[in-house]
Protein backbone atom coordinates (compact mmCIF):
# COMPACT_ATOMS: atom_id res chain seq x y z
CA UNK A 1 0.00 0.00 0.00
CA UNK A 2 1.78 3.57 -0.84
CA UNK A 3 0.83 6.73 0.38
CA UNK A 4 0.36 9.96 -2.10
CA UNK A 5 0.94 13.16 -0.73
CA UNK A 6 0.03 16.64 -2.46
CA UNK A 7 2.83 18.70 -2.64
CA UNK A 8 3.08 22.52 -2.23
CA UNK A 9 5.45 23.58 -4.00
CA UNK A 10 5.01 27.60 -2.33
CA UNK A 11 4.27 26.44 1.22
CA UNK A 12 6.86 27.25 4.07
CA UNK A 13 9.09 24.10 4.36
CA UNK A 14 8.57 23.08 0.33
CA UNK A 15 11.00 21.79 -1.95
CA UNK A 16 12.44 25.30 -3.40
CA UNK A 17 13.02 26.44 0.31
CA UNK A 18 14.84 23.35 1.07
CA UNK A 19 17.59 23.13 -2.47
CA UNK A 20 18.08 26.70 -1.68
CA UNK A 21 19.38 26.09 1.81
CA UNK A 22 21.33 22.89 0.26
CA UNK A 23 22.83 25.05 -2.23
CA UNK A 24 24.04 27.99 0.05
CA UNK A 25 25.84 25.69 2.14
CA UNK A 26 27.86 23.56 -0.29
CA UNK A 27 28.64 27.24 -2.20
CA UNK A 28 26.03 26.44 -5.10
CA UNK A 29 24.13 29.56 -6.34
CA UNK A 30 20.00 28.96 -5.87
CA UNK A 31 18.88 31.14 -8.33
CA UNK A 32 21.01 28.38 -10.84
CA UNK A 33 18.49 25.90 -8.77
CA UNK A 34 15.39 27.52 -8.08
CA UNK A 35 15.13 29.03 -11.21
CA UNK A 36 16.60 27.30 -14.47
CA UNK A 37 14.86 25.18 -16.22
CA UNK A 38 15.02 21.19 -16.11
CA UNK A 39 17.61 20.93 -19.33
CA UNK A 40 20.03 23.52 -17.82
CA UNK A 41 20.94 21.70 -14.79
CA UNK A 42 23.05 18.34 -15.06
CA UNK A 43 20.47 16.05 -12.95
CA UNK A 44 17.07 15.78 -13.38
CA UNK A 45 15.16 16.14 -10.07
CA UNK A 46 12.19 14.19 -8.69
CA UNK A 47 9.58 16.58 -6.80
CA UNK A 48 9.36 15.44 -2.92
CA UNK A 49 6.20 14.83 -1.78
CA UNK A 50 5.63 17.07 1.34
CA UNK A 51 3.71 15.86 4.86
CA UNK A 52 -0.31 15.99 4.38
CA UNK A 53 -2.12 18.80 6.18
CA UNK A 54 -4.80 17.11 6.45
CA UNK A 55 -6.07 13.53 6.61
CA UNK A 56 -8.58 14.03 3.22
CA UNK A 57 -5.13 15.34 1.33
CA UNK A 58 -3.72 11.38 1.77
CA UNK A 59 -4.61 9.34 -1.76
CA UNK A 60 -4.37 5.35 -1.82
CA UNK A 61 -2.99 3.58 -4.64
CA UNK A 62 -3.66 0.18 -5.80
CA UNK A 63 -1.41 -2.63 -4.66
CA UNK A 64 0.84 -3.38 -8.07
CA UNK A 65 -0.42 -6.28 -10.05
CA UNK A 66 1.96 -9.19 -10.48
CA UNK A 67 2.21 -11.10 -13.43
CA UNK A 68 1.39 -14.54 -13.02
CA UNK A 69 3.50 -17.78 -12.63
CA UNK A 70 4.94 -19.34 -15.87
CA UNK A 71 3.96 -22.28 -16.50
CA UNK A 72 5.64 -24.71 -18.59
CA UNK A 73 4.36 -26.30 -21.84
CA UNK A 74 5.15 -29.41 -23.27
CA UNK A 75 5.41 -33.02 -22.20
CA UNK A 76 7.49 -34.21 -19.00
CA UNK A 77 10.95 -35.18 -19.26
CA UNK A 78 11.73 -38.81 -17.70
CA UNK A 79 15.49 -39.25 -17.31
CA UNK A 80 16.59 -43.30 -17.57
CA UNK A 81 19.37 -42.73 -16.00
CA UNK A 82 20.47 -40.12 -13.53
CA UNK A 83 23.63 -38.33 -14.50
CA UNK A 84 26.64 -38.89 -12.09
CA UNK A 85 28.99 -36.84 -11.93
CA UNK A 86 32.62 -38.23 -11.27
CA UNK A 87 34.45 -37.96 -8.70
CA UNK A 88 38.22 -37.62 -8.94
CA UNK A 89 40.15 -40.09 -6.25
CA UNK A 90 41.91 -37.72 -3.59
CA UNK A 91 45.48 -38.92 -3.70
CA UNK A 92 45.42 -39.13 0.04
CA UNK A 93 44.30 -42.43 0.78
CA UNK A 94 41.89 -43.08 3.82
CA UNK A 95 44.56 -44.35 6.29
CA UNK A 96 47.00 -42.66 7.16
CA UNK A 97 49.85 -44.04 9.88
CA UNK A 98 51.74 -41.61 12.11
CA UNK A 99 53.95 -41.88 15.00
CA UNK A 100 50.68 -41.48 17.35
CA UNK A 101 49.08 -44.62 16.27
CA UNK A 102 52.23 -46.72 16.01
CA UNK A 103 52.20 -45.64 20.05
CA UNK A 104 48.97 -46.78 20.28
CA UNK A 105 49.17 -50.29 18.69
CA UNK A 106 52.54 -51.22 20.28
CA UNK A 107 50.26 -50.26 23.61
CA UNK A 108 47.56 -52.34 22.41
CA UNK A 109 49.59 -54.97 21.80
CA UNK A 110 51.58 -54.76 25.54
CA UNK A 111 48.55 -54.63 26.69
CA UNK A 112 47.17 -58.32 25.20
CA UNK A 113 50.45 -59.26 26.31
CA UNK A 114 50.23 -58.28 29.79
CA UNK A 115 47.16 -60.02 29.83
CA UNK A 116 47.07 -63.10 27.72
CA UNK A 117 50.57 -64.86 27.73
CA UNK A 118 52.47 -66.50 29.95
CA UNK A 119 53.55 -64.87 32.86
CA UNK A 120 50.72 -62.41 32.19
CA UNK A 121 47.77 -61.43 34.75
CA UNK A 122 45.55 -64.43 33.20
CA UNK A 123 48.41 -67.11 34.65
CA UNK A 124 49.11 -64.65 37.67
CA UNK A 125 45.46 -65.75 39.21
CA UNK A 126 46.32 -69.05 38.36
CA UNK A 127 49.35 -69.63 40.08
CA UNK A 128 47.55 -67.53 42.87
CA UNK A 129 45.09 -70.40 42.86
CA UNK A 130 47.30 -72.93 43.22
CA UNK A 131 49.30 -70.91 45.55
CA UNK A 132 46.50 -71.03 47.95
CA UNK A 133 45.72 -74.67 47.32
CA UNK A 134 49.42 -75.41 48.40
CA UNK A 135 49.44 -72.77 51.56
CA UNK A 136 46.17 -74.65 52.80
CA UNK A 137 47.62 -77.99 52.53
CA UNK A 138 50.68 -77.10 54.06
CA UNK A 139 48.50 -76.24 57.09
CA UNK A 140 47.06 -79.78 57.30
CA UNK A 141 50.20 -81.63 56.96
CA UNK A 142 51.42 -78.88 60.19
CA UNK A 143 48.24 -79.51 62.39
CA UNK A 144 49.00 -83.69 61.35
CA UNK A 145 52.65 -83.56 62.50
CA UNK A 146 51.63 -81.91 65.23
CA UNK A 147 48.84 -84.61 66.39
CA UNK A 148 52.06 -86.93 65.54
CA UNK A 149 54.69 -85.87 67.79
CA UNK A 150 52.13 -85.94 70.65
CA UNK A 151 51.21 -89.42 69.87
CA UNK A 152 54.99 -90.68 69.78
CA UNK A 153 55.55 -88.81 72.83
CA UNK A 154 52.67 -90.65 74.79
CA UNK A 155 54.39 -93.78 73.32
CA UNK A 156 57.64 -93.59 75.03
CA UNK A 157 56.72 -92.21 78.12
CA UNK A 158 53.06 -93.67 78.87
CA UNK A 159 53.15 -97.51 79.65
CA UNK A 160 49.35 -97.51 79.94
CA UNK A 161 48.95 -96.13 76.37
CA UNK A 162 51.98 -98.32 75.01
CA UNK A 163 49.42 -101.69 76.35
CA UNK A 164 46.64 -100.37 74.78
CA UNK A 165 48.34 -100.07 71.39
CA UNK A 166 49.40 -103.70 71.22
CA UNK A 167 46.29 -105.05 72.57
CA UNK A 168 44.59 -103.13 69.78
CA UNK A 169 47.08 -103.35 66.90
CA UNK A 170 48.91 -106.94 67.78
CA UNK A 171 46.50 -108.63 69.56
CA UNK A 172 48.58 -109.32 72.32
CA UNK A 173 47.20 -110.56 76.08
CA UNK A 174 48.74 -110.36 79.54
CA UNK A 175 49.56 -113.32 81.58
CA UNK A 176 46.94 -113.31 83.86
CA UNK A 177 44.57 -113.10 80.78
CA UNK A 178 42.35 -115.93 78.79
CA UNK A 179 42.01 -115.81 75.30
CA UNK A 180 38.04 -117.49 74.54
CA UNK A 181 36.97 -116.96 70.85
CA UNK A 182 33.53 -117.65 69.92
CA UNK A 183 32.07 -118.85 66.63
CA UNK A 184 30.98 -116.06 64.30
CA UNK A 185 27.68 -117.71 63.01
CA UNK A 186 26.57 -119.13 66.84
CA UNK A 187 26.35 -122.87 65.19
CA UNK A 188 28.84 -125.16 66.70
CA UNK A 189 29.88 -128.62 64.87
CA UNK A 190 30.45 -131.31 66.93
CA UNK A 191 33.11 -133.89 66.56
């Protein structure tokens, strides 16, 4: 929407008063302004529409009209094939190796080492393992020679404990003793 304004050309304020007061101070004569005619002077001019005095001096214009959208005529192309466009090889190729990652693989690989071969943390729980296996029986055979020595000791200085040992073991009686064995199945044979 564009706004028309009347101009006064004669009013206080106009366009003459205002050139003339451009062309004192840039040291341009106005009558050479105000004055000559349009073909004297090297630019042509445009008048400048002034402020409106009054709301009924404002004029509406038409919006512009736009020409319409083209259109096109004629039948659809169909492509068979797209067109690919080719793309020339970089001569970098896609791996690169640099001192950084020949750190990182001989760490990678120190690392699988450390881990997976002998000597390595895998066989260092093992040996744990058997470490502890070997610590506990070690215990066993302590607590055993243990119960030993106390045994042999009772032996050669208990006579009590030496009698019950052969009576048990060797079968052995004392004088004053009678040996009676009974039959194991209660039937007797006679003779």
């Amino acid at each position: 929407m564009e706004f028309v304004f009347e101009s006064d050309n004669n009013a206080p304020g106009s366009e003459r008063e205002l050139v003339a007061s451009v062309g004192n101070e840039f040291g341009r004569q106005p009558e050479l302004l105000m004055g000559a005619p349009a073909s004297s002077t090297s630019t042509k001019r445009t008048s400048r529409r002034s402020l409106p005095k009054d709301f009924n001096d404002i004029d509406f214009n038409e919006p512009p009209k736009r020409p319409k959208k083209r259109t096109t005529t004629g039948p659809k192309v169909n492509y068979v094939k797209p067109i690919k466009k080719s793309r020339k090889k970089s001569a970098k190729p896609k791996f690169e190796w640099t001192w950084g990652k020949f750190a990182w693989v001989g760490c990678a690989l120190l690392v699988m080492r450390l881990v997976f071969m002998d000597s390595g943390i895998l066989d260092y729980h093992k040996m744990n393992e058997v470490l502890d296996q070997k610590n506990h029986d070690l215990e066993l055979l302590r607590q055993d020679n243990v119960q030993l020595m106390k045994e042999i000791h009772l032996i050669k200085t208990s006579v009590a404990h030496q009698k019950k040992l052969t009576r048990d073991h060797l079968g052995v009686i004392a004088d004053d003793e009678y040996l009676i064995l009974f039959a194991a199945d209660g039937s007797l044979n006679s003779y």
